[in-house]
N, C-alpha and C. Protein backbone atom coordinates (compact mmCIF):
# COMPACT_ATOMS: atom_id res chain seq x y z
N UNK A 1 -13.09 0.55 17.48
CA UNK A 1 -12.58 1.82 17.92
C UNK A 1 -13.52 2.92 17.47
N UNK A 2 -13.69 3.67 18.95
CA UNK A 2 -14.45 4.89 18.03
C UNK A 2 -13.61 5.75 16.86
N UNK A 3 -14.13 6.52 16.26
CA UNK A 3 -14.31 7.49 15.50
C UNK A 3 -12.98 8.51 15.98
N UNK A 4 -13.75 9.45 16.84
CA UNK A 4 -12.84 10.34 17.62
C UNK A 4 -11.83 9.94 18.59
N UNK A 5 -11.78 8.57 18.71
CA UNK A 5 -10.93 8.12 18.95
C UNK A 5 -9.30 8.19 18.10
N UNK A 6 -9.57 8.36 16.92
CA UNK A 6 -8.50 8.54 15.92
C UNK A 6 -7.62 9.66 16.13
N UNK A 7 -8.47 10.77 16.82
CA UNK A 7 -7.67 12.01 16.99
C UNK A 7 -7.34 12.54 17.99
N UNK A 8 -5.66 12.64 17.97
CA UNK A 8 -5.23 13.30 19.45
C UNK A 8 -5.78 14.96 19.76
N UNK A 9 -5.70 15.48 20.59
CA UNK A 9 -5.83 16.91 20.86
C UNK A 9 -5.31 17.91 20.11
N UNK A 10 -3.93 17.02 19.53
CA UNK A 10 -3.31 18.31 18.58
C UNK A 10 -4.13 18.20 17.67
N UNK A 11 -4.50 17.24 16.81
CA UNK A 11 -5.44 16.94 15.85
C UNK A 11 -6.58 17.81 16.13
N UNK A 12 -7.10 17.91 17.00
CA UNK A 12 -8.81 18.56 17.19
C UNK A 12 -8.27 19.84 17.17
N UNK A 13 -7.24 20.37 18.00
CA UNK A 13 -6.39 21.80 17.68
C UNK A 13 -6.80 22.24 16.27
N UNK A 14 -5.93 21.54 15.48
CA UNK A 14 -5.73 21.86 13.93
C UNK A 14 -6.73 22.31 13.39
N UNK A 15 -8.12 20.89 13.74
CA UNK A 15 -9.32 21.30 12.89
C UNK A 15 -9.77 22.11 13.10
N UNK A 16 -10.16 22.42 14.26
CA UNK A 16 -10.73 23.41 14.78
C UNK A 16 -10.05 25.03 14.54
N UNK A 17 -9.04 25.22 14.62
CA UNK A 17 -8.40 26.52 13.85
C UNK A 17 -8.51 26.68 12.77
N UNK A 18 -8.65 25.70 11.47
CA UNK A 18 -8.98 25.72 10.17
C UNK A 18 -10.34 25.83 10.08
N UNK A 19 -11.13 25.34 11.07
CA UNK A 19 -13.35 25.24 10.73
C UNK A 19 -12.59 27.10 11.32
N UNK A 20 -12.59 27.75 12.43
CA UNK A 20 -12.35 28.66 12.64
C UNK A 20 -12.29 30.14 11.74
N UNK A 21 -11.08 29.42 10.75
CA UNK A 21 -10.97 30.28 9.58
C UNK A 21 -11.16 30.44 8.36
N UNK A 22 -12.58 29.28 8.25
CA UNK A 22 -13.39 29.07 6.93
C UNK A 22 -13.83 30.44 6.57
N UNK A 23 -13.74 30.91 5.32
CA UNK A 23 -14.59 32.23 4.68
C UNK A 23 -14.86 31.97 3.07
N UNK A 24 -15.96 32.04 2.66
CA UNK A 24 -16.20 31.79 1.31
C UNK A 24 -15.16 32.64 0.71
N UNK A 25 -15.25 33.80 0.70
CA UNK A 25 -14.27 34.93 0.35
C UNK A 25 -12.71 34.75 0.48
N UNK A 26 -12.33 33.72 1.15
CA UNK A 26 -10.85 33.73 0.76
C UNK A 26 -10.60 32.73 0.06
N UNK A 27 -9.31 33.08 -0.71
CA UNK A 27 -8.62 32.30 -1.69
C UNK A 27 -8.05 30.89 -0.61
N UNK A 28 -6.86 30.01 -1.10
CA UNK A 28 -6.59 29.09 -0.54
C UNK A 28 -5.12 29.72 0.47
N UNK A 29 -4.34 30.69 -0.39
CA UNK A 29 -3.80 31.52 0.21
C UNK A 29 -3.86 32.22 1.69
N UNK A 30 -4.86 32.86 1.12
CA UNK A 30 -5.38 33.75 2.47
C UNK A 30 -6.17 32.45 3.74
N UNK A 31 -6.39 31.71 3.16
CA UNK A 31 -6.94 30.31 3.92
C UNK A 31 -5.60 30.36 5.12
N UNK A 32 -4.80 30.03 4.40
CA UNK A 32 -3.45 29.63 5.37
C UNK A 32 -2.92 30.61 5.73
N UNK A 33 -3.29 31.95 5.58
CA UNK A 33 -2.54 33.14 6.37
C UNK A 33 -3.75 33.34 7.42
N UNK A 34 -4.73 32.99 7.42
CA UNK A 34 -6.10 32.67 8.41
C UNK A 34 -5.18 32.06 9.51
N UNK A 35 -5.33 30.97 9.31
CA UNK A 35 -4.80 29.80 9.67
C UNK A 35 -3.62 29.87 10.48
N UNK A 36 -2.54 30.51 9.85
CA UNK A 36 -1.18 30.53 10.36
C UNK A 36 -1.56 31.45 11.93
N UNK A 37 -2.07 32.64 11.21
CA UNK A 37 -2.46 33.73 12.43
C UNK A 37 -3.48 33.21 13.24
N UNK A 38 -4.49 32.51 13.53
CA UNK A 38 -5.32 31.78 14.92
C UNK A 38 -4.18 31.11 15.22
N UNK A 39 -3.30 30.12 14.82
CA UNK A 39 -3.10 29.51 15.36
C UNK A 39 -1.10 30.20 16.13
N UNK A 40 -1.49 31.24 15.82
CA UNK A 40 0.13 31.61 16.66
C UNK A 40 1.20 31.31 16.08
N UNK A 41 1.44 31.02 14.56
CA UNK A 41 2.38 30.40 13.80
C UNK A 41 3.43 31.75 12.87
N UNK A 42 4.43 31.56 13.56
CA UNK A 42 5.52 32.97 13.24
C UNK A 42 6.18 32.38 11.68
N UNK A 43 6.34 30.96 11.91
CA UNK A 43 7.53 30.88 10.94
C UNK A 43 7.02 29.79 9.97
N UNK A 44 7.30 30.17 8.68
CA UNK A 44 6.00 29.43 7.39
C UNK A 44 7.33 28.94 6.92
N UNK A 45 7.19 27.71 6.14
CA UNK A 45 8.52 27.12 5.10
C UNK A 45 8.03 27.16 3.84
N UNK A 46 8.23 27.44 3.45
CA UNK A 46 7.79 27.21 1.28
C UNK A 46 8.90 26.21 1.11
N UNK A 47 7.99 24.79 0.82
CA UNK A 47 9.08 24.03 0.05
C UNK A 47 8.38 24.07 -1.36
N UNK A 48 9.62 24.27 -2.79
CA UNK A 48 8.89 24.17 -4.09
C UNK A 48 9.64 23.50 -5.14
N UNK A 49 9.54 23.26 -5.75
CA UNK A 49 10.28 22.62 -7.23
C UNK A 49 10.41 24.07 -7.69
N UNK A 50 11.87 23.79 -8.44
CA UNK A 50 12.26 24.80 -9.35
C UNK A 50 11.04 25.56 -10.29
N UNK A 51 10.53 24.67 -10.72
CA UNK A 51 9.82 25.30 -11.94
C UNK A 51 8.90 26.29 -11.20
N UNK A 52 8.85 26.38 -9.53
CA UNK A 52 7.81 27.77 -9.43
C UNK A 52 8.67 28.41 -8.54
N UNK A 53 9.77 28.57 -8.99
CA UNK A 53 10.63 30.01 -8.21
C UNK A 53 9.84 31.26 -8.44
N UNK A 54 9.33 31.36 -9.21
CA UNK A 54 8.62 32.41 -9.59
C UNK A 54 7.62 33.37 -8.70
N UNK A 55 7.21 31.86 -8.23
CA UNK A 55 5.94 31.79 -7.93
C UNK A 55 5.54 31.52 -6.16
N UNK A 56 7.08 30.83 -5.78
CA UNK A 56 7.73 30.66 -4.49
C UNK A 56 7.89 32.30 -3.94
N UNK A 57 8.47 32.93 -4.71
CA UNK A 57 9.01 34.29 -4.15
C UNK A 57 7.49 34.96 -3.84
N UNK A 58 6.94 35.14 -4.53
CA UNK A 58 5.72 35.61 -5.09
C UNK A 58 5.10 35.38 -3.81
N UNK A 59 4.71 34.30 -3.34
CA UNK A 59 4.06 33.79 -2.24
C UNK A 59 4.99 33.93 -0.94
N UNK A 60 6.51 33.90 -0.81
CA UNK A 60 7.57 34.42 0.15
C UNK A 60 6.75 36.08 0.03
N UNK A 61 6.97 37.21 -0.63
CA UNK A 61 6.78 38.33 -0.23
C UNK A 61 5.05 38.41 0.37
N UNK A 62 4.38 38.00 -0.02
CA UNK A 62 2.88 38.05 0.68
C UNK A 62 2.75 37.60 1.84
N UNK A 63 3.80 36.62 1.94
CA UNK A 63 3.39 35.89 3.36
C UNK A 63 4.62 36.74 4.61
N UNK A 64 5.27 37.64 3.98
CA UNK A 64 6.05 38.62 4.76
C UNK A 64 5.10 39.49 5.04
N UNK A 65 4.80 40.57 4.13
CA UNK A 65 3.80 41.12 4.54
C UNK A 65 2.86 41.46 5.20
N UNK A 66 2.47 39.96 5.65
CA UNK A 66 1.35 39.19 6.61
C UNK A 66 2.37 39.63 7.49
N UNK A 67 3.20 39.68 8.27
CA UNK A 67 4.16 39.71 9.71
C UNK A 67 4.89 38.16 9.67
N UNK A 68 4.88 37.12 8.68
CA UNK A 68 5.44 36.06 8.86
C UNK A 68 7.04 35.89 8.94
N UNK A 69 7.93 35.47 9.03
CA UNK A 69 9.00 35.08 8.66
C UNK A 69 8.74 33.57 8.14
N UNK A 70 9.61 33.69 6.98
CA UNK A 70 9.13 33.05 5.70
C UNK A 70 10.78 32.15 5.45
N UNK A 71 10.70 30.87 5.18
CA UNK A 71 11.96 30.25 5.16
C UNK A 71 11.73 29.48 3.99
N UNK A 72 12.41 29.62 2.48
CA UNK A 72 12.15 28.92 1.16
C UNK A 72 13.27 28.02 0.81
N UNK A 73 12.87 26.72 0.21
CA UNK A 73 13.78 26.02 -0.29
C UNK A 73 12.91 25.50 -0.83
N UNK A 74 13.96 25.37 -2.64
CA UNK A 74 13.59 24.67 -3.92
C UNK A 74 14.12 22.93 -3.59
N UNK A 75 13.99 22.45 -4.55
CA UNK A 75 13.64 21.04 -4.69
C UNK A 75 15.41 20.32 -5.21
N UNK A 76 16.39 21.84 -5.91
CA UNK A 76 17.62 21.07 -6.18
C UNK A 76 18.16 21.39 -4.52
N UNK A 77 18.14 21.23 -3.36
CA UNK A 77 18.84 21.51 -2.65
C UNK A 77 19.77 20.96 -2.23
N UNK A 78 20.77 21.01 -2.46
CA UNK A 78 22.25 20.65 -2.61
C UNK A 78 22.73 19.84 -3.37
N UNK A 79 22.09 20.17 -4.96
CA UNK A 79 22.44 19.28 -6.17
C UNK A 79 23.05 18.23 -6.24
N UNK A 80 22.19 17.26 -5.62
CA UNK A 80 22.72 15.90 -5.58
C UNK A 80 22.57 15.00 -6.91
N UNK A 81 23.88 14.66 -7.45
CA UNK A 81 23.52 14.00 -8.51
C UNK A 81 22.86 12.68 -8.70
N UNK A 82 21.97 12.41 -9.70
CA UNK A 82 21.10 11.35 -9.32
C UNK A 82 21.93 10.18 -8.65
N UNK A 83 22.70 9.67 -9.90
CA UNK A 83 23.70 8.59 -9.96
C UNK A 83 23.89 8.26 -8.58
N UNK A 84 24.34 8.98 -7.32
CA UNK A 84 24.43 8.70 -6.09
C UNK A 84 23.61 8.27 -5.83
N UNK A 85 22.00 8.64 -5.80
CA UNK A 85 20.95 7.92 -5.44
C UNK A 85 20.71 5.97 -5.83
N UNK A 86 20.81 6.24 -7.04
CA UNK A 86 20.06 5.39 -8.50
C UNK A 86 21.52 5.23 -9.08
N UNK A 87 21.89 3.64 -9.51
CA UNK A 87 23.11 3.86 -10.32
C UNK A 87 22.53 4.23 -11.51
N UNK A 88 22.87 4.31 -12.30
CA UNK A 88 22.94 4.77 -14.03
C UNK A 88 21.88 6.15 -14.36
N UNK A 89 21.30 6.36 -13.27
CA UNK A 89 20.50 7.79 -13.41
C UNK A 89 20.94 8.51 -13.69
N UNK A 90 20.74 10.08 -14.20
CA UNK A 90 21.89 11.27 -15.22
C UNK A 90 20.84 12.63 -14.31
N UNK A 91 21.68 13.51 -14.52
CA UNK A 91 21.26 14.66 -13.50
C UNK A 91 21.09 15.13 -12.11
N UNK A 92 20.70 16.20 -11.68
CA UNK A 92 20.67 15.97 -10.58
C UNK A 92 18.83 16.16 -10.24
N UNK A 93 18.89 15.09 -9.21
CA UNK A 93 18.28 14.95 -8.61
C UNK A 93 17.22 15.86 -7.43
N UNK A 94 16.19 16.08 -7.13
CA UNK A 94 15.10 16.64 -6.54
C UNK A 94 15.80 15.98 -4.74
N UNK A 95 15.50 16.77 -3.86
CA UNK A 95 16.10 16.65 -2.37
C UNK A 95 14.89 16.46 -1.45
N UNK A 96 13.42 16.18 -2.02
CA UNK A 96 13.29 16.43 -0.51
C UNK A 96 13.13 16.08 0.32
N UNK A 97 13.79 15.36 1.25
CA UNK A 97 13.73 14.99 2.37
C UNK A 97 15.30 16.10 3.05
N UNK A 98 16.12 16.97 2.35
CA UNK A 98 16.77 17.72 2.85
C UNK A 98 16.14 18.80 2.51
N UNK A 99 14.58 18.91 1.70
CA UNK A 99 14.30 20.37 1.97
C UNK A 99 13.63 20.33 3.47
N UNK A 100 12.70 19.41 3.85
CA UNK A 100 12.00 18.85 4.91
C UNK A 100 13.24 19.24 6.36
N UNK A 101 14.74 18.92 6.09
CA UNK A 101 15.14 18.52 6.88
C UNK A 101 15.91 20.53 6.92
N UNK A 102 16.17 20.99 6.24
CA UNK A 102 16.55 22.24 5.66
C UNK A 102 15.18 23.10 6.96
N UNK A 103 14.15 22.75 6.61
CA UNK A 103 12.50 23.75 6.95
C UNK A 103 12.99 23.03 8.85
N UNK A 104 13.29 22.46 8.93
CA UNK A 104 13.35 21.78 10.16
C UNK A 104 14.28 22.75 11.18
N UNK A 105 15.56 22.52 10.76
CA UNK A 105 16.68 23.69 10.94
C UNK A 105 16.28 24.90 11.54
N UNK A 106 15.35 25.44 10.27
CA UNK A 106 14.81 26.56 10.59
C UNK A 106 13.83 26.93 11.06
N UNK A 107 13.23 25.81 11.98
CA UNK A 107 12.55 26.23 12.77
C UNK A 107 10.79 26.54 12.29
N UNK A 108 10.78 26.14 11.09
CA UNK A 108 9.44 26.12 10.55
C UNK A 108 8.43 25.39 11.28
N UNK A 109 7.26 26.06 11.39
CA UNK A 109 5.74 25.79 12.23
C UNK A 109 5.09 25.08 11.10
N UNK A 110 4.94 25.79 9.82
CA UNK A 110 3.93 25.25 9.09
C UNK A 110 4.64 25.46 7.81
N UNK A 111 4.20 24.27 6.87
CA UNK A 111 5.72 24.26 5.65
C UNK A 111 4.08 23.89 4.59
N UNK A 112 5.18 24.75 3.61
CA UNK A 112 3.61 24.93 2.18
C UNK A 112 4.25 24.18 1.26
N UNK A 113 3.80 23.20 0.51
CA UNK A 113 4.16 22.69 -0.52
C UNK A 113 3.90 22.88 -1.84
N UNK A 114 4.80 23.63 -2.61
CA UNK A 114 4.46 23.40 -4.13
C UNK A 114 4.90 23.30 -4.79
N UNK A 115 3.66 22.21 -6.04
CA UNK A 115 4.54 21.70 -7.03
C UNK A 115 5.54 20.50 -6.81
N UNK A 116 5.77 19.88 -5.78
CA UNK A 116 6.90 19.07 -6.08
C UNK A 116 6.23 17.57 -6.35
N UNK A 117 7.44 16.67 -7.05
CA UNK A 117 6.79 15.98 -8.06
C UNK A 117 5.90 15.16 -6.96
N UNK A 118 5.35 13.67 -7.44
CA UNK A 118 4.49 12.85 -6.91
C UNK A 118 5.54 11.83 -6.67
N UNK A 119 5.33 11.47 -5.31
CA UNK A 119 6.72 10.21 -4.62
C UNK A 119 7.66 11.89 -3.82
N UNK A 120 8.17 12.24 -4.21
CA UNK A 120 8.93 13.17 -3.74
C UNK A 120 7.59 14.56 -3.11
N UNK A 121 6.75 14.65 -3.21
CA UNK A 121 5.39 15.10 -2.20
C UNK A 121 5.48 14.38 -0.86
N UNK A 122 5.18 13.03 -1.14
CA UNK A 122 5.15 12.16 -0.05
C UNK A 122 6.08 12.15 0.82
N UNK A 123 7.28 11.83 0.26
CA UNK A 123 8.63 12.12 1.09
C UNK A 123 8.62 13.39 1.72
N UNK A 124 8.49 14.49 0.88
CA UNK A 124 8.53 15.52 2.25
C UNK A 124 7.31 15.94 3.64
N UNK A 125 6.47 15.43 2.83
CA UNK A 125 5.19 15.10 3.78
C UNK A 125 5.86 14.15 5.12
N UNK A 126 6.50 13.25 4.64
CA UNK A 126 6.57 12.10 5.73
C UNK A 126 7.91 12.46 6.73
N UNK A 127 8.88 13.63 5.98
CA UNK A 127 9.94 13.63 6.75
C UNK A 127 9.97 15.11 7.11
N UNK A 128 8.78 15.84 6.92
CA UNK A 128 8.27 17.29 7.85
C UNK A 128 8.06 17.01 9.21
N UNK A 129 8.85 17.73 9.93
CA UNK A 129 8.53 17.82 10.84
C UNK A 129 7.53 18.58 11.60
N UNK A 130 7.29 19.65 10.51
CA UNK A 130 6.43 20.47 10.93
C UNK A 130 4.83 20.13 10.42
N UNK A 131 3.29 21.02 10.43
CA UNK A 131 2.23 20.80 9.70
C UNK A 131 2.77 21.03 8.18
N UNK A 132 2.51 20.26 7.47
CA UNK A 132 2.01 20.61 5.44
C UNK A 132 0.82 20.67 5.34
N UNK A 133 1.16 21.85 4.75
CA UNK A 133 -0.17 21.77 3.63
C UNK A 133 0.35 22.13 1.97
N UNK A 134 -0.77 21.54 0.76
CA UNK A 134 -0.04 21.49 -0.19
C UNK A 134 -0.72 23.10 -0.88
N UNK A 135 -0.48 23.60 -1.83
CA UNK A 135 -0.85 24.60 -2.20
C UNK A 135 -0.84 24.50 -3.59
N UNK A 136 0.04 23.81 -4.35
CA UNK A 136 0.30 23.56 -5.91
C UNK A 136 0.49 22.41 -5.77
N UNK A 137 -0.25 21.79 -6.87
CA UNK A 137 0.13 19.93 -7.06
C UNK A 137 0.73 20.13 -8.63
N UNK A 138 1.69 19.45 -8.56
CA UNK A 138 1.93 19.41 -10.04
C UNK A 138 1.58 18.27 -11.24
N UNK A 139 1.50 18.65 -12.12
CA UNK A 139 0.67 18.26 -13.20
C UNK A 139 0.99 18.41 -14.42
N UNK A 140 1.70 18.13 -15.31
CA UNK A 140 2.59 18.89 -16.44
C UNK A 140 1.22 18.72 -17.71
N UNK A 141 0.73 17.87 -17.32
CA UNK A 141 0.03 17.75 -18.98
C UNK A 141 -1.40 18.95 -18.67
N UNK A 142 -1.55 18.58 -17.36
CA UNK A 142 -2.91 20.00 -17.06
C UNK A 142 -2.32 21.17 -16.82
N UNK A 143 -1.17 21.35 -17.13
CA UNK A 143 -0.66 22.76 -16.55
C UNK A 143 -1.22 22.93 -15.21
N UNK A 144 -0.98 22.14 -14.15
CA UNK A 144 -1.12 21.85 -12.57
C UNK A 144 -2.37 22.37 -12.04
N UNK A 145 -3.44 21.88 -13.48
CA UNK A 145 -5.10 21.66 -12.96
C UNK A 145 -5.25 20.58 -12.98
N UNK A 146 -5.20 19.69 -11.78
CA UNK A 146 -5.56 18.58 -12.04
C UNK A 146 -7.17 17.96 -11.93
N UNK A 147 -7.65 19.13 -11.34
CA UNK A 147 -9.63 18.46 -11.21
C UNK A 147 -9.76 18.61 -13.02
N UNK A 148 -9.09 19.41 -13.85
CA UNK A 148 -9.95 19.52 -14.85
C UNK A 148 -10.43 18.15 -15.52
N UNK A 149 -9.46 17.47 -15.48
CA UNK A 149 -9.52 15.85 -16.00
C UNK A 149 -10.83 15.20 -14.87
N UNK A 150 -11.28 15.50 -13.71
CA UNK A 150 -12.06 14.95 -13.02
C UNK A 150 -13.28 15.25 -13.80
N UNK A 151 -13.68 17.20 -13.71
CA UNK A 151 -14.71 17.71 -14.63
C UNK A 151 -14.84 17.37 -15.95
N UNK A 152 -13.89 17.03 -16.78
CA UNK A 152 -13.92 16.46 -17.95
C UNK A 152 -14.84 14.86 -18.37
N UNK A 153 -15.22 14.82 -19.41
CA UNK A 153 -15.31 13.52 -19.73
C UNK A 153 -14.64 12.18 -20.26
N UNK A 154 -13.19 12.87 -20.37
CA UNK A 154 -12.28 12.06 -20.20
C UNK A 154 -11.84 10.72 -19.79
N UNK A 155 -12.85 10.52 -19.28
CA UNK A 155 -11.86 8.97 -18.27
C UNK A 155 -13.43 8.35 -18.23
């Protein structure tokens, strides 16, 4: 099989709006508000883990700003206790495949991911309906740098 064979039209779409809105000068941020705007995209999802509400909002008001309508959901969404999942598990549990399904609802074009754990990334990756892209990876021991351990001599 060729090569470019791998990629449908929407695919060459994508790339091509992202080579489009390459600029040394922008952050990864402004990357995807590039991005969102070539490509005609009204409605952004922030899916995040609790621990960056902070930081969710933060990125909700900038990406308003931009002219977006902006649709956020954290990671307890609809505090499901583990135990339902997992017998003998304690707490509640991370959702996302109902934040995925939540961003869906609403009609989200392009859904930003951050921070949510590893296994539960994937899951909402796989049950988006819309484009992801990730924006925060989380990382607790790098404080969510994870190249530093690459640059390091560490390993």
């Amino acid at each position: 099989m060729d090569d470019k064979d791998l990629y449908s039209r929407k695919d060459i779409s994508i790339m091509k709006s992202a080579a489009d809105t390459l600029n040394r000068n922008n952050d990864r941020i402004q990357e995807i508000i590039e991005y969102a705007k070539i490509s005609n995209i009204k409605t952004i999802g922030i899916a995040h883990c609790t621990t960056f509400n902070k930081e969710a909002k933060q990125l909700r008001t900038l990406l308003e700003i931009e002219g977006f309508t902006v649709e956020q959901v954290n990671c307890k969404l609809g505090k499901i206790p583990f135990s339902d999942l997992v017998p003998n598990y304690k707490g509640i549990t991370c959702n996302p495949a109902g934040q995925a399904h939540y961003l869906e609802e609403k009609n989200t074009e392009l859904n930003i991911m951050m921070g949510l754990c590893l296994g539960h990334d994937m899951i909402f990756n796989a049950k988006s309906k819309a484009l992801v892209t990730p924006l925060l990876v989380k990382d607790r021991k790098l404080n969510h740098h994870s190249i530093k351990k690459l640059n390091s001599s560490d390993f």
